[in-house]
N, C-alpha and C. Protein backbone atom coordinates (compact mmCIF):
# COMPACT_ATOMS: atom_id res chain seq x y z
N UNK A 1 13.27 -10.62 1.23
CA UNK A 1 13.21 -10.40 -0.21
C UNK A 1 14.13 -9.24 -0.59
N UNK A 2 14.24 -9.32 -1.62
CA UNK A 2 15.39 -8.58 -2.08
C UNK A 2 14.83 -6.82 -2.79
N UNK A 3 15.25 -6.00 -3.08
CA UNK A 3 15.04 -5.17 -3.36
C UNK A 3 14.91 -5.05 -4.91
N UNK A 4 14.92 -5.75 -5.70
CA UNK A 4 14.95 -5.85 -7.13
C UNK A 4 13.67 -6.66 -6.83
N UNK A 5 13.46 -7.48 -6.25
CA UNK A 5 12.13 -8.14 -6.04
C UNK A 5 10.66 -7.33 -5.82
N UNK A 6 11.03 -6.13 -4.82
CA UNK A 6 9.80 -5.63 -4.63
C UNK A 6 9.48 -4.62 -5.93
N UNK A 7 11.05 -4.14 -6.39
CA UNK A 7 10.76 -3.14 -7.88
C UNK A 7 9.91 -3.87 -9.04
N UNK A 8 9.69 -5.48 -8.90
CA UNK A 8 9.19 -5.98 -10.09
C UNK A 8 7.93 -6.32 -9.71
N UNK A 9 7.84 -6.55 -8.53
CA UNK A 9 6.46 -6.92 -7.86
C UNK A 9 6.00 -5.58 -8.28
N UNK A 10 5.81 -5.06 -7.61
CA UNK A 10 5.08 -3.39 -7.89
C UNK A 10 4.79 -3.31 -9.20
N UNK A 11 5.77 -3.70 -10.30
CA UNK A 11 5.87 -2.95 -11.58
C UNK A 11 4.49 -4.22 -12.35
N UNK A 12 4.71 -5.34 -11.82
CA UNK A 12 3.64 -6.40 -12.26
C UNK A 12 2.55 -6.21 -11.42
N UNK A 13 2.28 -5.59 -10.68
CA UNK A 13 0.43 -5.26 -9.78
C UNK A 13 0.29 -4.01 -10.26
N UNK A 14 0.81 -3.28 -10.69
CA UNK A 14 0.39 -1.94 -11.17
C UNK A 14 -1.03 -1.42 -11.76
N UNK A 15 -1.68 -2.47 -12.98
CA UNK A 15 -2.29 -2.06 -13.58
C UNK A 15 -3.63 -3.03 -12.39
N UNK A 16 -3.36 -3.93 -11.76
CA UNK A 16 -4.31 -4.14 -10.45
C UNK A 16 -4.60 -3.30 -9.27
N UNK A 17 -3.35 -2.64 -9.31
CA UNK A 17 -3.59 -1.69 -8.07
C UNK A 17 -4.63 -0.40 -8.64
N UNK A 18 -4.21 -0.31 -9.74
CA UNK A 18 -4.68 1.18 -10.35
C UNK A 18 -6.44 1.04 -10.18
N UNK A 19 -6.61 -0.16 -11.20
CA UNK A 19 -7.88 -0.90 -11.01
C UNK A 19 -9.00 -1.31 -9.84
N UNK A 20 -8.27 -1.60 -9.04
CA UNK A 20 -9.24 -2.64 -8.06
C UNK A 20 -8.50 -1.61 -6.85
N UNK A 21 -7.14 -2.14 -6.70
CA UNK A 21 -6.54 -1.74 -4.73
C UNK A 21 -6.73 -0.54 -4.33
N UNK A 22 -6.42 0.35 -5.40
CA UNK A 22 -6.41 1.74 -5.19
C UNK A 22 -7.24 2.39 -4.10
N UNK A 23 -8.64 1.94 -4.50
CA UNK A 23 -10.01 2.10 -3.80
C UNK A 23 -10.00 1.41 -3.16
N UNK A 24 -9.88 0.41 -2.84
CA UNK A 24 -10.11 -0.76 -1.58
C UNK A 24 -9.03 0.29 -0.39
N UNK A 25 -7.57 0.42 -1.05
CA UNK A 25 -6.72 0.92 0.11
C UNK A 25 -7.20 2.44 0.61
N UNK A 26 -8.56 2.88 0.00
CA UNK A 26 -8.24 4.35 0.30
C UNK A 26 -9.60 4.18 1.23
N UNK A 27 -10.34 3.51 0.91
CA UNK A 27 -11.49 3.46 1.85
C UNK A 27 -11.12 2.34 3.00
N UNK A 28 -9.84 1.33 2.89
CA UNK A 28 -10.20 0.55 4.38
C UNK A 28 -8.97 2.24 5.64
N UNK A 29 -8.00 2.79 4.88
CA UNK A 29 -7.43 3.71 5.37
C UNK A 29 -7.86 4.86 5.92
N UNK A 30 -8.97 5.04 4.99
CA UNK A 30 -9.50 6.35 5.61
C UNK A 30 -10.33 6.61 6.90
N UNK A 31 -11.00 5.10 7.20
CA UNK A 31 -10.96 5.01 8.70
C UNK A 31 -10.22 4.58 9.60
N UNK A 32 -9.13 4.44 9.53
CA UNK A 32 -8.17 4.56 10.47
C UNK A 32 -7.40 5.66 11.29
N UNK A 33 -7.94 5.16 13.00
CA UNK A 33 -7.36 6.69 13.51
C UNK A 33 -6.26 6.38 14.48
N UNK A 34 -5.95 7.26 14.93
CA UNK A 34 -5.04 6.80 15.79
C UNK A 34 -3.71 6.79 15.49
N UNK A 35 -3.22 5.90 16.42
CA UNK A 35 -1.38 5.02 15.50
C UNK A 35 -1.91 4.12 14.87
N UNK A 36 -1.09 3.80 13.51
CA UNK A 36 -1.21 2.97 12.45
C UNK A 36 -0.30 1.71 12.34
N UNK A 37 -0.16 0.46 13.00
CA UNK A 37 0.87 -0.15 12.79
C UNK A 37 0.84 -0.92 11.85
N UNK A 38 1.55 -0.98 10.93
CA UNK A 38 2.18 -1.64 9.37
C UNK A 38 2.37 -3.15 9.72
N UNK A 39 1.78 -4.27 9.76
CA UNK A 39 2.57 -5.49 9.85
C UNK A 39 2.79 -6.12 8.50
N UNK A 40 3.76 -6.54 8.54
CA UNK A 40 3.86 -7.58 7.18
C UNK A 40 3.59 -6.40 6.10
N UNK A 41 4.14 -5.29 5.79
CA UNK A 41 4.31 -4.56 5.30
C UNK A 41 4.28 -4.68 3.83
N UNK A 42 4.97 -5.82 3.49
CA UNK A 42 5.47 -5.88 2.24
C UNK A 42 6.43 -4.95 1.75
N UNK A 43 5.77 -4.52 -0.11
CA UNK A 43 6.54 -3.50 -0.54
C UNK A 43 6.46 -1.84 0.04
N UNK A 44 5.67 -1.83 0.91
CA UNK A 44 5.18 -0.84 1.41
C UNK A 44 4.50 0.20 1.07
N UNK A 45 3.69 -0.42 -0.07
CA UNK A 45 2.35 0.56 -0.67
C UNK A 45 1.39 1.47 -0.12
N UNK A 46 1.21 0.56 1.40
CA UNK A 46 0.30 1.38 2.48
C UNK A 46 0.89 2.69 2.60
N UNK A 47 2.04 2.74 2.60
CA UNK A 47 2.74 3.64 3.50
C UNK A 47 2.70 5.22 2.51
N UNK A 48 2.30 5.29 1.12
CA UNK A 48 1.56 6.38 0.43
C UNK A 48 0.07 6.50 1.07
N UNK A 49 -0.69 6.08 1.30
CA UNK A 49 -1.96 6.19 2.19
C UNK A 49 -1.85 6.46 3.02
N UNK A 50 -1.02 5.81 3.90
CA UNK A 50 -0.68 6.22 5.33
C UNK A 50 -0.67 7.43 5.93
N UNK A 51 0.39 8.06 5.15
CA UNK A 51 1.11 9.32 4.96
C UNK A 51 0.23 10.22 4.65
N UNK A 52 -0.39 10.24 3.40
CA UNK A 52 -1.55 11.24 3.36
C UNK A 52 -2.29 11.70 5.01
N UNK A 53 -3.01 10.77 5.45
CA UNK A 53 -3.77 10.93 6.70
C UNK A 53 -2.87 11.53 7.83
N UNK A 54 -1.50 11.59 7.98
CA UNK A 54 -0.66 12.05 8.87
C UNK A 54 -1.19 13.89 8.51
């Protein structure tokens, strides 16, 4: 996918993420220990969560 692709994706889940993912991503993340491996990454949203816990 292209990089103009993931800028519009993001910009259209926004007000879902804010809503609903936000919390889902911060509580399935926050038990995660260890190494973290990313598959299927996508736009790479995890990777602000991620980072925090580093």
């Amino acid at each position: 996918m292209s990089q103009l692709f993931a800028n519009w994706y993001d910009f259209f889940m926004k007000p879902l993420e804010k809503k609903k993912f936000k919390r889902i991503r911060e509580e399935l993340l926050a038990k995660a220990t260890g190494s973290v491996l990313e598959l299927g990454s996508g736009t790479g949203i995890n990777f602000l969560y991620i980072r925090k816990m580093l």
